[in-house]
N, C-alpha and C. Protein backbone atom coordinates (compact mmCIF):
# COMPACT_ATOMS: atom_id res chain seq x y z
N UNK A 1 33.27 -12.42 -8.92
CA UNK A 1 33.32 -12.68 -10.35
C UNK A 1 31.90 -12.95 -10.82
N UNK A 2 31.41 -12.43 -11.89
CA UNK A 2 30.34 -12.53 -12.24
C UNK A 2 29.91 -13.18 -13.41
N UNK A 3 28.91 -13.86 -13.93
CA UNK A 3 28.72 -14.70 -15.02
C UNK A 3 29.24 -14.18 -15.94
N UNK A 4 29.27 -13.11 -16.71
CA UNK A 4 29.90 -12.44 -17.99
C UNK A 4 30.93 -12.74 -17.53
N UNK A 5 31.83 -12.56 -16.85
CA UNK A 5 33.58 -12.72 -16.19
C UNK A 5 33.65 -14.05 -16.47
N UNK A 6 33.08 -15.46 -16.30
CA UNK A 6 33.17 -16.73 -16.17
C UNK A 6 32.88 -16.90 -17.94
N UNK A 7 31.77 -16.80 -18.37
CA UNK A 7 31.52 -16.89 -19.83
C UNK A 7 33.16 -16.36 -20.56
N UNK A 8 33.44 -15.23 -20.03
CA UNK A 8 34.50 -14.56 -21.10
C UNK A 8 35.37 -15.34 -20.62
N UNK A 9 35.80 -15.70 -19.34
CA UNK A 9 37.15 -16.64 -19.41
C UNK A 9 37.50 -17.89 -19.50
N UNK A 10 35.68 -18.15 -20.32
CA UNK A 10 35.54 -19.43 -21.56
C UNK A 10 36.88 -19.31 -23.00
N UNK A 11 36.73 -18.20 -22.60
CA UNK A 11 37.28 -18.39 -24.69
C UNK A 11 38.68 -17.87 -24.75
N UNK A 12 39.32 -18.79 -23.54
CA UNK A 12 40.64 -19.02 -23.67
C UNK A 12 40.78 -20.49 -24.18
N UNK A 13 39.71 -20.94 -24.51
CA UNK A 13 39.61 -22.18 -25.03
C UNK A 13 40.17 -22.49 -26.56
N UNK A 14 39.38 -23.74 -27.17
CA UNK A 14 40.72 -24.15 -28.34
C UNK A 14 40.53 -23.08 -29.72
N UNK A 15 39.27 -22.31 -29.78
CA UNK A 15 39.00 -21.33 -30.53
C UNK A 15 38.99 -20.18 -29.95
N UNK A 16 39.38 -19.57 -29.09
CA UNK A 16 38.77 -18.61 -28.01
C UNK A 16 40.17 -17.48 -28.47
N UNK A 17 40.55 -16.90 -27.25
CA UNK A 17 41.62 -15.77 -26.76
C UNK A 17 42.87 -16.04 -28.00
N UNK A 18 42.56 -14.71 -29.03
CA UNK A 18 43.80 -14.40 -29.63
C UNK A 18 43.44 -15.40 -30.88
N UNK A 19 42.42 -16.01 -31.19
CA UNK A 19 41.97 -16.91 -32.78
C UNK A 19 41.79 -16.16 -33.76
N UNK A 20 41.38 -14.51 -33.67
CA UNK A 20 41.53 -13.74 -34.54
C UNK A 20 42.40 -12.76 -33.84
N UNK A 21 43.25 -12.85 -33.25
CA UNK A 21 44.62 -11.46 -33.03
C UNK A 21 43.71 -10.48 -32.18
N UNK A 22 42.53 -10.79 -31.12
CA UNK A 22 42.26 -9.44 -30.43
C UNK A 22 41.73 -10.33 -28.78
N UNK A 23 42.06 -9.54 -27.59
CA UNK A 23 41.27 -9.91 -27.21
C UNK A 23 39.79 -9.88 -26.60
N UNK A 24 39.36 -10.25 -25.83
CA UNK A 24 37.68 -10.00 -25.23
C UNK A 24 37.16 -11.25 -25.87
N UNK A 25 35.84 -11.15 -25.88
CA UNK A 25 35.04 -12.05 -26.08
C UNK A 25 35.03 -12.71 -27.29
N UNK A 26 35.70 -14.16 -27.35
CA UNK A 26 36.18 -14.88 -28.67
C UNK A 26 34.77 -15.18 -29.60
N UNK A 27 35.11 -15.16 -30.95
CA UNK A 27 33.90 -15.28 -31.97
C UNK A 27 33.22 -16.00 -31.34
N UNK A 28 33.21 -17.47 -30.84
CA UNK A 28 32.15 -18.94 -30.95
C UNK A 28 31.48 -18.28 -29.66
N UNK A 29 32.20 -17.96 -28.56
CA UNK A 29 31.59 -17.55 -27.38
C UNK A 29 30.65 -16.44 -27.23
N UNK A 30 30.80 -15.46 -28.53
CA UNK A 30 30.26 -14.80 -28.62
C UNK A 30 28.80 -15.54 -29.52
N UNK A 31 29.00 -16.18 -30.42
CA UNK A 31 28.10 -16.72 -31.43
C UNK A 31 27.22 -17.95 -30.24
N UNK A 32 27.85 -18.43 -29.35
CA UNK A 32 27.14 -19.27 -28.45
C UNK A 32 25.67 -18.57 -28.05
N UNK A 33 26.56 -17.16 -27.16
CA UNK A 33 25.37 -16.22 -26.34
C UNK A 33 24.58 -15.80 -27.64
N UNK A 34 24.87 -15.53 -28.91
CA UNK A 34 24.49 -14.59 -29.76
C UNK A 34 22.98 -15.67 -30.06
N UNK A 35 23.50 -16.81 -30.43
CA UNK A 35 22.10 -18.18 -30.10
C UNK A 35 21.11 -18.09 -29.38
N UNK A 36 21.66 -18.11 -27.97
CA UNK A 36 20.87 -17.89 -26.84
C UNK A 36 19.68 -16.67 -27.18
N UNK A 37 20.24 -15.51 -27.09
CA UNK A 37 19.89 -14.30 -27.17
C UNK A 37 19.20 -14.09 -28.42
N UNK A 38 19.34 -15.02 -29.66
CA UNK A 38 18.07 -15.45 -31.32
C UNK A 38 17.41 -16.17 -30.12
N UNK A 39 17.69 -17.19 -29.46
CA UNK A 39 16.39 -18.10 -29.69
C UNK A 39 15.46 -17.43 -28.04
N UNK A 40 15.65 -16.54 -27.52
CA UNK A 40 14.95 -15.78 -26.14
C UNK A 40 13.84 -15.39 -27.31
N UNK A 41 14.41 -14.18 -28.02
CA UNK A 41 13.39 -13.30 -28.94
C UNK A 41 12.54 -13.97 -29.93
N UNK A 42 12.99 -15.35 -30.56
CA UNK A 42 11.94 -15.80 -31.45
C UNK A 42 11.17 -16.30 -30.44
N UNK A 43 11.67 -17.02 -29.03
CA UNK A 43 10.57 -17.79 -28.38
C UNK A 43 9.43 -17.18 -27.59
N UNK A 44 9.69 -15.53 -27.91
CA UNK A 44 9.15 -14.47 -26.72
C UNK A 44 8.27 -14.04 -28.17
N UNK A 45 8.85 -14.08 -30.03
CA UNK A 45 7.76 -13.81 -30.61
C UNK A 45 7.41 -12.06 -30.37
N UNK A 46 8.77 -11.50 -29.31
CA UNK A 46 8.52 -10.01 -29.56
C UNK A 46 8.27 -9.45 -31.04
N UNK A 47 7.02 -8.20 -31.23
CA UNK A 47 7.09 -7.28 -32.46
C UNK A 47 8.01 -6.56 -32.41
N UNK A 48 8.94 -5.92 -31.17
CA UNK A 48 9.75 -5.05 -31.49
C UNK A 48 11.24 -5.34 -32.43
N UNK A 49 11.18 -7.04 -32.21
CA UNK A 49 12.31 -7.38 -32.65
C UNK A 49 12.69 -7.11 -34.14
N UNK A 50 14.04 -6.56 -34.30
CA UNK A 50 13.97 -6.54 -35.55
C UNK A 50 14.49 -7.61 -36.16
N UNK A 51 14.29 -7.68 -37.34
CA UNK A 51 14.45 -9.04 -38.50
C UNK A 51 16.17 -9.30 -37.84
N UNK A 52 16.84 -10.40 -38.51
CA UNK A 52 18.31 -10.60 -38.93
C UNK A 52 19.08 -9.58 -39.36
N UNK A 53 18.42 -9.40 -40.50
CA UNK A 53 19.29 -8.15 -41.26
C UNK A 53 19.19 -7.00 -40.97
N UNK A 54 18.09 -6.86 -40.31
CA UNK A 54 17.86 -5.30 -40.05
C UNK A 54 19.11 -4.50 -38.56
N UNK A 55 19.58 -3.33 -39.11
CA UNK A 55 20.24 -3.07 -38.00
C UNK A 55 21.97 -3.83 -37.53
N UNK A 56 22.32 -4.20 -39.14
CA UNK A 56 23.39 -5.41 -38.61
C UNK A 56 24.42 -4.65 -38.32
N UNK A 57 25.47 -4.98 -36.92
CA UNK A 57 26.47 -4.56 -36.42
C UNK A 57 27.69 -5.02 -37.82
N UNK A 58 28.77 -4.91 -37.64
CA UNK A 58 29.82 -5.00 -38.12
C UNK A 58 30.05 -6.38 -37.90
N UNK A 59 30.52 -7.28 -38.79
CA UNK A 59 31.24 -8.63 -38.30
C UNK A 59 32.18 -8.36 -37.32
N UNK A 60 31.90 -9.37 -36.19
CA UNK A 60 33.04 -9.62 -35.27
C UNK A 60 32.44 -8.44 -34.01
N UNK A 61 31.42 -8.18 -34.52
CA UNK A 61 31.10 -6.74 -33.38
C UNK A 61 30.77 -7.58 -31.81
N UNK A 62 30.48 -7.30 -31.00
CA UNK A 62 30.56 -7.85 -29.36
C UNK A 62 29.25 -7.99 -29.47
N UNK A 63 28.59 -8.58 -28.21
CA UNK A 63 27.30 -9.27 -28.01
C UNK A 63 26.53 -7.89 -27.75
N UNK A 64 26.64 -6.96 -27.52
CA UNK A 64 25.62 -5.76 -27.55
C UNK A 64 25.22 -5.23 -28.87
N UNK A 65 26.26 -5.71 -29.54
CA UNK A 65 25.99 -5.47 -31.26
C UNK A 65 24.72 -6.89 -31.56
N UNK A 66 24.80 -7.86 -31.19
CA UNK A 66 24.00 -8.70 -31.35
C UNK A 66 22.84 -8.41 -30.78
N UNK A 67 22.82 -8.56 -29.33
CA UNK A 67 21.36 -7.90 -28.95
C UNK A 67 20.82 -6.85 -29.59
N UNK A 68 21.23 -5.96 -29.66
CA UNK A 68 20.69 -4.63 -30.11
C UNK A 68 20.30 -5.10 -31.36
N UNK A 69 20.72 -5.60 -32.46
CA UNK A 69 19.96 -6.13 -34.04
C UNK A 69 19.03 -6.96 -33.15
N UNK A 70 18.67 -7.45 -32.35
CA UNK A 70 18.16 -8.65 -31.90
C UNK A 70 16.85 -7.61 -30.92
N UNK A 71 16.69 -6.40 -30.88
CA UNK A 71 16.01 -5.16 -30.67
C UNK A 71 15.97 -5.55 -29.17
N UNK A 72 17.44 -5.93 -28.41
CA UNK A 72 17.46 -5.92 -26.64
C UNK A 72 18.41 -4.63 -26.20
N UNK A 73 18.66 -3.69 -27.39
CA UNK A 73 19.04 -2.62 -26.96
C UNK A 73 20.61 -3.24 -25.41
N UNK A 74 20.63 -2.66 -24.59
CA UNK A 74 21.09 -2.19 -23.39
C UNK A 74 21.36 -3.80 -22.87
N UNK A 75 20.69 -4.78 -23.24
CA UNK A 75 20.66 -6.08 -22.33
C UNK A 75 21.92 -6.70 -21.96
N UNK A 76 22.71 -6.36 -22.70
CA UNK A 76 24.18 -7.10 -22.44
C UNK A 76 25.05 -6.62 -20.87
N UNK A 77 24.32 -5.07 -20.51
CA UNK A 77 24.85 -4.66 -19.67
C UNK A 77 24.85 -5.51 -18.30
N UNK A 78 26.03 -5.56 -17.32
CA UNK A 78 26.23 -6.43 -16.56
C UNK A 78 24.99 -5.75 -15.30
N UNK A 79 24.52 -6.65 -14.94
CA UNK A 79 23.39 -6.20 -14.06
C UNK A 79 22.31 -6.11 -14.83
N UNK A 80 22.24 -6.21 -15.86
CA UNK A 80 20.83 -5.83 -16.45
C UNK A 80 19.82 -6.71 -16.35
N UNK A 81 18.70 -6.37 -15.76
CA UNK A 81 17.49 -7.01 -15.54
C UNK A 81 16.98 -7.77 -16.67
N UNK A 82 17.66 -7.26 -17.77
CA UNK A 82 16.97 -8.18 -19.20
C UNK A 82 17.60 -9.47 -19.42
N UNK A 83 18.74 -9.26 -18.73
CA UNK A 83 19.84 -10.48 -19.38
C UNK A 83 19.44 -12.23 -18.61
N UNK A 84 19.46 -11.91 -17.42
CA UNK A 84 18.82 -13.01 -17.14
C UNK A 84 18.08 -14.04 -17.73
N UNK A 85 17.04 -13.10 -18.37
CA UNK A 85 15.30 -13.42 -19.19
C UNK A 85 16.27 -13.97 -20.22
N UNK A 86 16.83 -13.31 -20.70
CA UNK A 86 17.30 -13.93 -22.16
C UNK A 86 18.50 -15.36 -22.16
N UNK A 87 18.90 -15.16 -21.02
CA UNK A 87 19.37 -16.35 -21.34
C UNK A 87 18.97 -17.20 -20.65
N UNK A 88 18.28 -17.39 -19.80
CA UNK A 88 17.03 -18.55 -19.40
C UNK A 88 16.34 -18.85 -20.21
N UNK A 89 15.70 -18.40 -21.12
CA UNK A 89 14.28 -18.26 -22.02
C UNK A 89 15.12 -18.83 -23.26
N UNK A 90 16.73 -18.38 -23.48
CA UNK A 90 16.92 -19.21 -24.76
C UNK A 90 18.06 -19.95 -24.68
N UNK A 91 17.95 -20.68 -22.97
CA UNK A 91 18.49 -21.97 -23.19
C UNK A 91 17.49 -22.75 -22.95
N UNK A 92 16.08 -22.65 -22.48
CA UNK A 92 15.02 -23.34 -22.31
C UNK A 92 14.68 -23.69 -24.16
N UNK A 93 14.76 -22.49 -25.07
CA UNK A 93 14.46 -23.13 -26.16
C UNK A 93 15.55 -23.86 -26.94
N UNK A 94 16.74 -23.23 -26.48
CA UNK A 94 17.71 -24.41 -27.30
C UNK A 94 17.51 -26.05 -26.85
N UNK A 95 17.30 -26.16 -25.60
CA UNK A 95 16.80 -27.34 -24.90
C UNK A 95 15.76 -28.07 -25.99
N UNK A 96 14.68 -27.38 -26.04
CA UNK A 96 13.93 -27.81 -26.65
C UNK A 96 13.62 -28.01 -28.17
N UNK A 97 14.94 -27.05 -29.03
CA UNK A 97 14.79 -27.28 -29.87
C UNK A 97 16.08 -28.36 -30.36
N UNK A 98 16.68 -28.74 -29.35
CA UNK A 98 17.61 -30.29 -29.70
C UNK A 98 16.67 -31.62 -29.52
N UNK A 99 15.63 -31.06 -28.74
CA UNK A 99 14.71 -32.05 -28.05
C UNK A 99 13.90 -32.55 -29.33
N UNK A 100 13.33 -31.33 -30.05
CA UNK A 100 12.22 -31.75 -31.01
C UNK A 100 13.03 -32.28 -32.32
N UNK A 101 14.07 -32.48 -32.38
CA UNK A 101 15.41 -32.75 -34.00
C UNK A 101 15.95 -33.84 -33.28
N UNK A 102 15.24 -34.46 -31.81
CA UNK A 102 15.77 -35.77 -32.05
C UNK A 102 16.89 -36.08 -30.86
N UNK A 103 17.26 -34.78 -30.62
CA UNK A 103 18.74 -34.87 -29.68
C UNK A 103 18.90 -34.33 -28.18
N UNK A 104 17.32 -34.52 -27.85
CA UNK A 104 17.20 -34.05 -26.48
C UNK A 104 17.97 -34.78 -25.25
N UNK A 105 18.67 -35.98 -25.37
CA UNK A 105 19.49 -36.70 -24.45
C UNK A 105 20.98 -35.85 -24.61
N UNK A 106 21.42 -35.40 -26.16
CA UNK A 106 22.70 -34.77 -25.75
C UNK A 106 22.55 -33.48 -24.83
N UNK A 107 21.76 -32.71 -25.33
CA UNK A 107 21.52 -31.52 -25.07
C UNK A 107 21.00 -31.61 -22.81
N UNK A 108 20.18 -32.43 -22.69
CA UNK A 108 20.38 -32.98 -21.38
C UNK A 108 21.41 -32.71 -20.63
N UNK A 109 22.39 -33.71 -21.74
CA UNK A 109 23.89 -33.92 -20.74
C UNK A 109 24.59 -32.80 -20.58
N UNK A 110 24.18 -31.77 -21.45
CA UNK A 110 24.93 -30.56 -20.83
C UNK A 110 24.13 -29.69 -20.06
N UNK A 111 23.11 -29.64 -19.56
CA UNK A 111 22.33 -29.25 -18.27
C UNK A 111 22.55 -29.55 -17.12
N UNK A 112 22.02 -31.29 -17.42
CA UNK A 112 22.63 -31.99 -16.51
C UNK A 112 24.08 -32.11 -15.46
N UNK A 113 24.35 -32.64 -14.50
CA UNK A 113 25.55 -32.59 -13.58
C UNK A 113 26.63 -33.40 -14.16
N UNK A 114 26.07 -34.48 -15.05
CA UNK A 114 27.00 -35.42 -14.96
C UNK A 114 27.70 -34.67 -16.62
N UNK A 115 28.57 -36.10 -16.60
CA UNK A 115 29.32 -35.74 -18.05
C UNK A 115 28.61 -35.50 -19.03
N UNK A 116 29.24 -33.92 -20.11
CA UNK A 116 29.19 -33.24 -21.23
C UNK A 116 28.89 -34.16 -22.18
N UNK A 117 27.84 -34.72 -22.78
CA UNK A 117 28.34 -35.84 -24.46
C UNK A 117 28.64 -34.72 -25.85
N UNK A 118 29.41 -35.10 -26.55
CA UNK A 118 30.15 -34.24 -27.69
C UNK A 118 29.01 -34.10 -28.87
N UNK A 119 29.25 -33.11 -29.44
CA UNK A 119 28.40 -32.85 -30.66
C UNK A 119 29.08 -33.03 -31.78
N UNK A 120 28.99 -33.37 -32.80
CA UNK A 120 29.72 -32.88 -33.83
C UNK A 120 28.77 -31.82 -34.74
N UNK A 121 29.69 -30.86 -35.50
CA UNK A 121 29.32 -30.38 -36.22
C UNK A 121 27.73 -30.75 -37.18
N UNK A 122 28.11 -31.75 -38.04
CA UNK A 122 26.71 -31.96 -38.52
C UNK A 122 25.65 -32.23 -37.92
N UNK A 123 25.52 -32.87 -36.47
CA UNK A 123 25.05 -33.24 -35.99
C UNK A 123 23.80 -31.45 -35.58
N UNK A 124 24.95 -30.48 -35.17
CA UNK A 124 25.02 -29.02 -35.09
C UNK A 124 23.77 -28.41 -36.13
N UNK A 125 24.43 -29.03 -37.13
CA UNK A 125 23.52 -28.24 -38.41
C UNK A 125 22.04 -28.82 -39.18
N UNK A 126 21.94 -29.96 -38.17
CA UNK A 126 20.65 -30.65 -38.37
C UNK A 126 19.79 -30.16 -37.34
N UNK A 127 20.68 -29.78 -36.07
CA UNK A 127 19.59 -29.12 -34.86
C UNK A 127 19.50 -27.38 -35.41
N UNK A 128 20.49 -26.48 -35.77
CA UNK A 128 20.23 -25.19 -35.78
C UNK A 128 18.88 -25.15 -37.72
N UNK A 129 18.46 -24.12 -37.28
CA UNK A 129 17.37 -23.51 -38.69
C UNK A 129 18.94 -23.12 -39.95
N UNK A 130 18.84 -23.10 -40.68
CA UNK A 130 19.37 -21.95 -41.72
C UNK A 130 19.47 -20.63 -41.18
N UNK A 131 18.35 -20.36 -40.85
CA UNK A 131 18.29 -18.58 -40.61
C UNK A 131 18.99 -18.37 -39.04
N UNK A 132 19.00 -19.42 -38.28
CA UNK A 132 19.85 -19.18 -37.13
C UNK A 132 21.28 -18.87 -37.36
N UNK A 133 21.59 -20.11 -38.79
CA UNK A 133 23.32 -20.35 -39.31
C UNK A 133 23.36 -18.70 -39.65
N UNK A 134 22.65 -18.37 -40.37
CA UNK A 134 22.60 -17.02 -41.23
C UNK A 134 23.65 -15.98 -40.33
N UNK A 135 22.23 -15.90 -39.50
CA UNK A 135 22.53 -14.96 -38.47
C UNK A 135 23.74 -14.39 -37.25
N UNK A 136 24.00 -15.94 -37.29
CA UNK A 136 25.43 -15.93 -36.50
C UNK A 136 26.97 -15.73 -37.45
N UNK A 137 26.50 -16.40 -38.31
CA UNK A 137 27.58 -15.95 -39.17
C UNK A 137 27.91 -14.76 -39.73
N UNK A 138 26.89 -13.86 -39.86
CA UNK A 138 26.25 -12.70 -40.17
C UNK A 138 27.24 -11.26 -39.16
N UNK A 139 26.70 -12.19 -38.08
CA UNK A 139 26.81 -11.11 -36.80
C UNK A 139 28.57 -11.31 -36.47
N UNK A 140 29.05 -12.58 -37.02
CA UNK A 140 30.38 -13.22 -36.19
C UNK A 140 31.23 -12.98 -37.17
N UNK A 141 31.20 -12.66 -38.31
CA UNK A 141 31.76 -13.22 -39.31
C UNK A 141 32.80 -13.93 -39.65
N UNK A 142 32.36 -15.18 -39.45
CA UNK A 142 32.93 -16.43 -39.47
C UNK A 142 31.86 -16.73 -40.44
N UNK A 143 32.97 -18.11 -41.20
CA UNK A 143 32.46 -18.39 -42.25
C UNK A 143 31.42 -20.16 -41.62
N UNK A 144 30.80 -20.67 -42.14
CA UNK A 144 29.42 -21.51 -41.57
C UNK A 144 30.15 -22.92 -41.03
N UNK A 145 31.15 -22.89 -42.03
CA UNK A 145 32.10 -24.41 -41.22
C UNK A 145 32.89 -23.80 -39.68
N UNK A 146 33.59 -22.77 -39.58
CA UNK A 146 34.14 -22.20 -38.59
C UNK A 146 33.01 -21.92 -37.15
N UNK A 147 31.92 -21.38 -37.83
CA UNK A 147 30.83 -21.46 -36.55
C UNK A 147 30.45 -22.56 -36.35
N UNK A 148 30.06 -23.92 -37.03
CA UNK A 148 29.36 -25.27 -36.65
C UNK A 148 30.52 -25.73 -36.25
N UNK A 149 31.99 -25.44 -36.20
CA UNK A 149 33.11 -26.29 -35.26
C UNK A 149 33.35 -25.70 -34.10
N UNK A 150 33.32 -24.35 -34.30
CA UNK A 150 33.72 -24.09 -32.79
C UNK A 150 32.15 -23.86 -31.86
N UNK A 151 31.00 -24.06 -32.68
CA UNK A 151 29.48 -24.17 -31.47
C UNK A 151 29.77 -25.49 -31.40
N UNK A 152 30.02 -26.48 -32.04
CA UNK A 152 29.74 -27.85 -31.66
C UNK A 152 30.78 -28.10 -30.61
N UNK A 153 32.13 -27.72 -30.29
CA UNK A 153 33.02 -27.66 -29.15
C UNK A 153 32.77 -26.57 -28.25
N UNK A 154 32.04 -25.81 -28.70
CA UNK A 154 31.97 -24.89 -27.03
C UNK A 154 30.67 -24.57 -26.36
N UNK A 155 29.88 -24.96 -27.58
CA UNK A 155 27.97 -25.21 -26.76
C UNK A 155 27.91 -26.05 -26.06
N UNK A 156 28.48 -27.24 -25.55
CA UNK A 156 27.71 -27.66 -24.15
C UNK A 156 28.74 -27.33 -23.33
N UNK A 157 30.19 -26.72 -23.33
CA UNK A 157 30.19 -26.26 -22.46
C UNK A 157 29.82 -24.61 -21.76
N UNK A 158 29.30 -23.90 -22.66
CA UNK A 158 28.53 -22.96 -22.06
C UNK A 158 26.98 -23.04 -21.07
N UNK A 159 26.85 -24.15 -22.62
CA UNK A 159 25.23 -24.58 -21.68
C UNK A 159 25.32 -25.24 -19.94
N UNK A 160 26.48 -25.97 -19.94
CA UNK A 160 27.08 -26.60 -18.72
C UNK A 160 27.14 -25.61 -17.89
N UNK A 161 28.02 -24.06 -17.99
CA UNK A 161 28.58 -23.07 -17.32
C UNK A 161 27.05 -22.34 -16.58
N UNK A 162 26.67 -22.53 -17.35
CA UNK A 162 25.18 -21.50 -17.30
C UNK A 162 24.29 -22.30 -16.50
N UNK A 163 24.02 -23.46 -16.11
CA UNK A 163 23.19 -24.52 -15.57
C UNK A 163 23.56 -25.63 -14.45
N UNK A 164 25.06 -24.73 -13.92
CA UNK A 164 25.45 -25.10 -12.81
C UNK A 164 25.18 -26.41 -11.26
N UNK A 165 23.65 -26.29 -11.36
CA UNK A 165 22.75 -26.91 -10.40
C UNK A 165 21.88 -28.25 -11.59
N UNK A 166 22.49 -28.33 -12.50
CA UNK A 166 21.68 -29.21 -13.64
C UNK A 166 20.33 -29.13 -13.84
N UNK A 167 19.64 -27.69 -13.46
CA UNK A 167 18.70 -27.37 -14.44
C UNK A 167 18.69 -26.04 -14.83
N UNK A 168 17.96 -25.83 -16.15
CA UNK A 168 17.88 -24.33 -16.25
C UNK A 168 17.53 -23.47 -15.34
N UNK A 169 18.03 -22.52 -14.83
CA UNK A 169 18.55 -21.06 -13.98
C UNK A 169 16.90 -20.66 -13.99
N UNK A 170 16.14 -19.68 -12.90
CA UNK A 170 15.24 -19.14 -13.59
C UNK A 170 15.84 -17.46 -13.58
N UNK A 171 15.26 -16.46 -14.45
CA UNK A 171 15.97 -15.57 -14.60
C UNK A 171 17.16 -14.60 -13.62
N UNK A 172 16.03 -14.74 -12.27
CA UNK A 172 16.44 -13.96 -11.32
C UNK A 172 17.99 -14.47 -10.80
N UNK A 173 17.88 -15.48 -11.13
CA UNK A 173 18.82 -16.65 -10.53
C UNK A 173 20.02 -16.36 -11.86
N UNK A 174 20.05 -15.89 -12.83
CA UNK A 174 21.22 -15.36 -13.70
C UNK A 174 21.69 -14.15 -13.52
N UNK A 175 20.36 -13.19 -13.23
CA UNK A 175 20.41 -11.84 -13.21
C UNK A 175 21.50 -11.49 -12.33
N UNK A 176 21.20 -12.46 -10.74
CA UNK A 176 22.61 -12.33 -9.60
C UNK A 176 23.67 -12.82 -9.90
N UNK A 177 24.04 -13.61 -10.97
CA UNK A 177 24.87 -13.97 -11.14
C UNK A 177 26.24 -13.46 -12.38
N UNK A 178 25.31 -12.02 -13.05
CA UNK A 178 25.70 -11.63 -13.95
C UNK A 178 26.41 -10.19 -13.56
């Protein structure tokens, strides 16, 4: 079983499998990675990337629809040498960007081994930018209360899923696992 296999059989969770009548990869779980995969490319500062808007998939489209606006093309593919990078690189900046808004002890606890501490929503929307909210909502289409409830219940436990050994993965170390 491979990390995409473990991530997807996240979102049999309380928003997950069958919250909009289909299954595969549930909106938040998708909007979780879709985070990850914004905050790799702003923290990498690629030119190829294209803007938010540019290139937008369909609401509700799957995480290759996200990467690809997100100019990672192919990255979603299982085995792919890119995927790793991206989600190491943007849970290192989600890390850090709970860290610099104040909330680097919650964000910890879901790295960390020991117990998950809960987020709430607002708490959510004081750590994400606007243009992050934008974007996910954009890509998920879910409306901005529906994404800050179901990221604030299913972001640390992804971040948890992904950081197994209680620290961030380094790429190679996802890449096998994906």
């Amino acid at each position: 079983m491979g990390l995409l296999d473990v991530l997807t059989g996240m979102s049999n969770g309380p928003r997950g499998f069958g919250s909009r009548g289909r299954g595969g990869m549930s909106p938040i779980l998708l909007a979780a990675l879709g985070l990850l995969a914004y905050k790799a490319v702003k923290g990498m500062k690629a030119p190829q990337a294209a803007p938010a808007s540019a290139g937008a998939p369909r609401p509700g489209g799957g995480l290759s629809d996200i990467l690809g606006s997100l100019g990672l093309g192919g990255a979603a593919a299982s085995g792919s040498p890119g995927l790793g990078g991206i989600l190491s690189g943007g849970l290192g900046d989600l890390v850090r960007q709970f860290q610099n808004a104040g909330k680097g002890e919650l964000a910890n606890s879901w790295v960390s081994t020991g117990q998950n501490r809960q987020l709430a929503p607002q708490e959510l929307e004081k750590v994400l930018t606007p243009d992050q909210i934008d974007f996910l909502t954009e890509k998920t289409g879910m409306s901005r209360e529906e994404l800050l409830a179901g990221l604030s219940d299913q972001l640390p436990q992804v971040v948890d899923t992904l950081t197994p050994e209680g620290r961030i993965p380094a790429p190679h170390e996802l890449n096998r696992a994906a």
